[in-house]
C-alpha atoms as a PDB file:
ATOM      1  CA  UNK A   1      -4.237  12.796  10.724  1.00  0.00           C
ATOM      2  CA  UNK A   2      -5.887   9.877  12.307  1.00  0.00           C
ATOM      3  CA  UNK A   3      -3.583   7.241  13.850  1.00  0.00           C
ATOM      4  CA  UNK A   4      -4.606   4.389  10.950  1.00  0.00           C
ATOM      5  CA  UNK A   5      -3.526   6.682   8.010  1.00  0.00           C
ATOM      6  CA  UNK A   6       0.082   7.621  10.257  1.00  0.00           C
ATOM      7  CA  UNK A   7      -0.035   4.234  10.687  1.00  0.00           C
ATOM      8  CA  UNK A   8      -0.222   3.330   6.840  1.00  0.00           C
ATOM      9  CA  UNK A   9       2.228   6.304   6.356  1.00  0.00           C
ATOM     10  CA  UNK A  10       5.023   4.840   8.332  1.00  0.00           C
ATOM     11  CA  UNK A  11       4.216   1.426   6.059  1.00  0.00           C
ATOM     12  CA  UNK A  12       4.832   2.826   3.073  1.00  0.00           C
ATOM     13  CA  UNK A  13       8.352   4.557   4.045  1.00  0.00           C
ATOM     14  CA  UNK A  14       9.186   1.255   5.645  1.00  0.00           C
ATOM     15  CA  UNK A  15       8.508  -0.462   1.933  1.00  0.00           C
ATOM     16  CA  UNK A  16      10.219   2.524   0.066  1.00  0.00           C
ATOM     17  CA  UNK A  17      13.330   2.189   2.547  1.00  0.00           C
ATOM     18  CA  UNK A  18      13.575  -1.880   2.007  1.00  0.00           C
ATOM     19  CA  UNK A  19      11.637  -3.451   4.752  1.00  0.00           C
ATOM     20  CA  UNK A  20       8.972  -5.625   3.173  1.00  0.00           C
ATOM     21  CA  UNK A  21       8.064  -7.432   5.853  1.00  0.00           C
ATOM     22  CA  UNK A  22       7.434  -4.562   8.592  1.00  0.00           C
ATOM     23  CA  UNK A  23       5.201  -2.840   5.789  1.00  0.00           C
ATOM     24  CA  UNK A  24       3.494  -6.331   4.959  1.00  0.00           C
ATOM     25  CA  UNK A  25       2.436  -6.686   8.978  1.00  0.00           C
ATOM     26  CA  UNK A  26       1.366  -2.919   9.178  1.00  0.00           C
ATOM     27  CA  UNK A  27      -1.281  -3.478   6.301  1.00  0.00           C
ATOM     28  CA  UNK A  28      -2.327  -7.013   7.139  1.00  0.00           C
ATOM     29  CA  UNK A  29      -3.513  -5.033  10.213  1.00  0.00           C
ATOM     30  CA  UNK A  30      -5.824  -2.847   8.338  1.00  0.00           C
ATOM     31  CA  UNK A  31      -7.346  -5.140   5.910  1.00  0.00           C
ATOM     32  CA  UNK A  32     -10.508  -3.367   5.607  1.00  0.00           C
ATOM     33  CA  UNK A  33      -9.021   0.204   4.666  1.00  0.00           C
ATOM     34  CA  UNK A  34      -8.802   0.355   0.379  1.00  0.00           C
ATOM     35  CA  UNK A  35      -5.896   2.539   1.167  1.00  0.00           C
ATOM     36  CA  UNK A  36      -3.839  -0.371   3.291  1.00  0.00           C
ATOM     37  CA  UNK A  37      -5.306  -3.200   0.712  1.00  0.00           C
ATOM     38  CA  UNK A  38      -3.792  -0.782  -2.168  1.00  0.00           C
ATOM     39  CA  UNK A  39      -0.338  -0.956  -0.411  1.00  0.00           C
ATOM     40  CA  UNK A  40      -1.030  -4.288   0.339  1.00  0.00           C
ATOM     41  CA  UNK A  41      -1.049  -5.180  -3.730  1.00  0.00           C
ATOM     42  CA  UNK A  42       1.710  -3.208  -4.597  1.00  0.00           C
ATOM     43  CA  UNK A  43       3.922  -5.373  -1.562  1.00  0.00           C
ATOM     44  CA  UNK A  44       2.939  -8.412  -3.449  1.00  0.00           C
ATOM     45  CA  UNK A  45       3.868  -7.067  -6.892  1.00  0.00           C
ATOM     46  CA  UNK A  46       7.257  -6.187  -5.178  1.00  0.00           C
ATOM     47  CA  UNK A  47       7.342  -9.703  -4.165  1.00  0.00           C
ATOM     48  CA  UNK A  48       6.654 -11.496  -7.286  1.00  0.00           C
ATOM     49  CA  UNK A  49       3.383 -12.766  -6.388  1.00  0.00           C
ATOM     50  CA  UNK A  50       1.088 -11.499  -9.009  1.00  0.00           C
ATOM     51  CA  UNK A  51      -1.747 -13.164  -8.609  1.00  0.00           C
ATOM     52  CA  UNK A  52      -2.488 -12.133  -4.677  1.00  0.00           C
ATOM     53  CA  UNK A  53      -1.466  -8.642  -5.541  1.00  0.00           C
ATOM     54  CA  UNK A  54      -4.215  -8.283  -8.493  1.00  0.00           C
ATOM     55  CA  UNK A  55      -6.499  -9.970  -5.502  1.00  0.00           C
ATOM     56  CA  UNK A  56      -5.745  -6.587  -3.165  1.00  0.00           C
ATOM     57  CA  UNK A  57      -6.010  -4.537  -6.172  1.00  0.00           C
ATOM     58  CA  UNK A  58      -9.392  -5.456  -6.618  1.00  0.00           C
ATOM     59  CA  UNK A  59     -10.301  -5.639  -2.876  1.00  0.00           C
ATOM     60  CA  UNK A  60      -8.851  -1.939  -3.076  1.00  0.00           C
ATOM     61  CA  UNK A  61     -10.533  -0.732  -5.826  1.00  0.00           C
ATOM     62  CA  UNK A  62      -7.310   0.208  -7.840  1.00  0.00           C
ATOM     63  CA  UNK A  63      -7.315  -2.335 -10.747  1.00  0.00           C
ATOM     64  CA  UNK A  64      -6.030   0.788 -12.770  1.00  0.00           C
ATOM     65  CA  UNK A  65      -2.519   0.560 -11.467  1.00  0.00           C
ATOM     66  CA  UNK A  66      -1.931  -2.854 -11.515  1.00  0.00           C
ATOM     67  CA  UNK A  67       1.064  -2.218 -14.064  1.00  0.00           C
ATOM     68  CA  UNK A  68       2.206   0.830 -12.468  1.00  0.00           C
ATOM     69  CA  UNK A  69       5.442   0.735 -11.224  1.00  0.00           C
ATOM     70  CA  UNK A  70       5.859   0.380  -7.527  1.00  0.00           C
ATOM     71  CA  UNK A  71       7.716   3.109  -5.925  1.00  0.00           C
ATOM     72  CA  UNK A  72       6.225   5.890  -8.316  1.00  0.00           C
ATOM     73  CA  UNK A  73       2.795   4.326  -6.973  1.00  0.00           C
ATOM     74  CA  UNK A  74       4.154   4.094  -3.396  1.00  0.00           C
ATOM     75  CA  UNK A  75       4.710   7.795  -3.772  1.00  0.00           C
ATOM     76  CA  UNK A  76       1.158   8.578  -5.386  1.00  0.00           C
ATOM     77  CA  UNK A  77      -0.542   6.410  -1.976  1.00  0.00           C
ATOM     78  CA  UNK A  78       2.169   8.571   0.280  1.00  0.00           C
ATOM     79  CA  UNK A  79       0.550  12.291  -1.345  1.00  0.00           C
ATOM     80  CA  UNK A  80      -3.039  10.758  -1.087  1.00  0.00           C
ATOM     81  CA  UNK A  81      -2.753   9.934   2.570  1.00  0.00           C
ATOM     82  CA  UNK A  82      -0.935  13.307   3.109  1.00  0.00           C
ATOM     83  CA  UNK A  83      -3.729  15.150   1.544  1.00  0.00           C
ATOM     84  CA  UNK A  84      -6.287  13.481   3.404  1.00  0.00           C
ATOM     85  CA  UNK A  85      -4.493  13.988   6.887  1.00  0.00           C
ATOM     86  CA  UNK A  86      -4.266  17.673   6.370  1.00  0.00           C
END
């Protein structure tokens, strides 16, 4: 697995475990991957903040889950990126 996708990985265990703000700077550092701006809208549907998160849905190409619920689609992005690294 290539050290963006770990990288994204250890983002979204930081988010499932509580730590919003670690996972927020590990994305905002990979802005161009779909996969960090899909994490990247579900952070700021965990926040509230509805309108920027349906902004990184769209960036990410996800619109689909915008009313998913967060940590079952936290858990979809972890098998994704685990399936891809393998």
């Amino acid at each position: 697995m290539n050290a963006a996708k770990e990288e994204l990985l250890r983002g979204v265990d930081l988010v499932l475990a509580g730590d919003w703000d670690a996972a927020h700077q590990i994305v905002q550092q990979c802005e161009d991957d779909s996969t960090a701006a899909w994490i990247h809208a579900v952070l700021h549907k965990i926040e509230g903040d509805l309108s920027n998160s349906r902004y990184w849905y769209r960036r990410a190409g996800q619109l689909a889950h915008v009313d998913d619920e967060p940590r079952a689609e936290l858990t979809a992005i972890q098998g994704e990126l685990r399936a891809r690294g393998a």
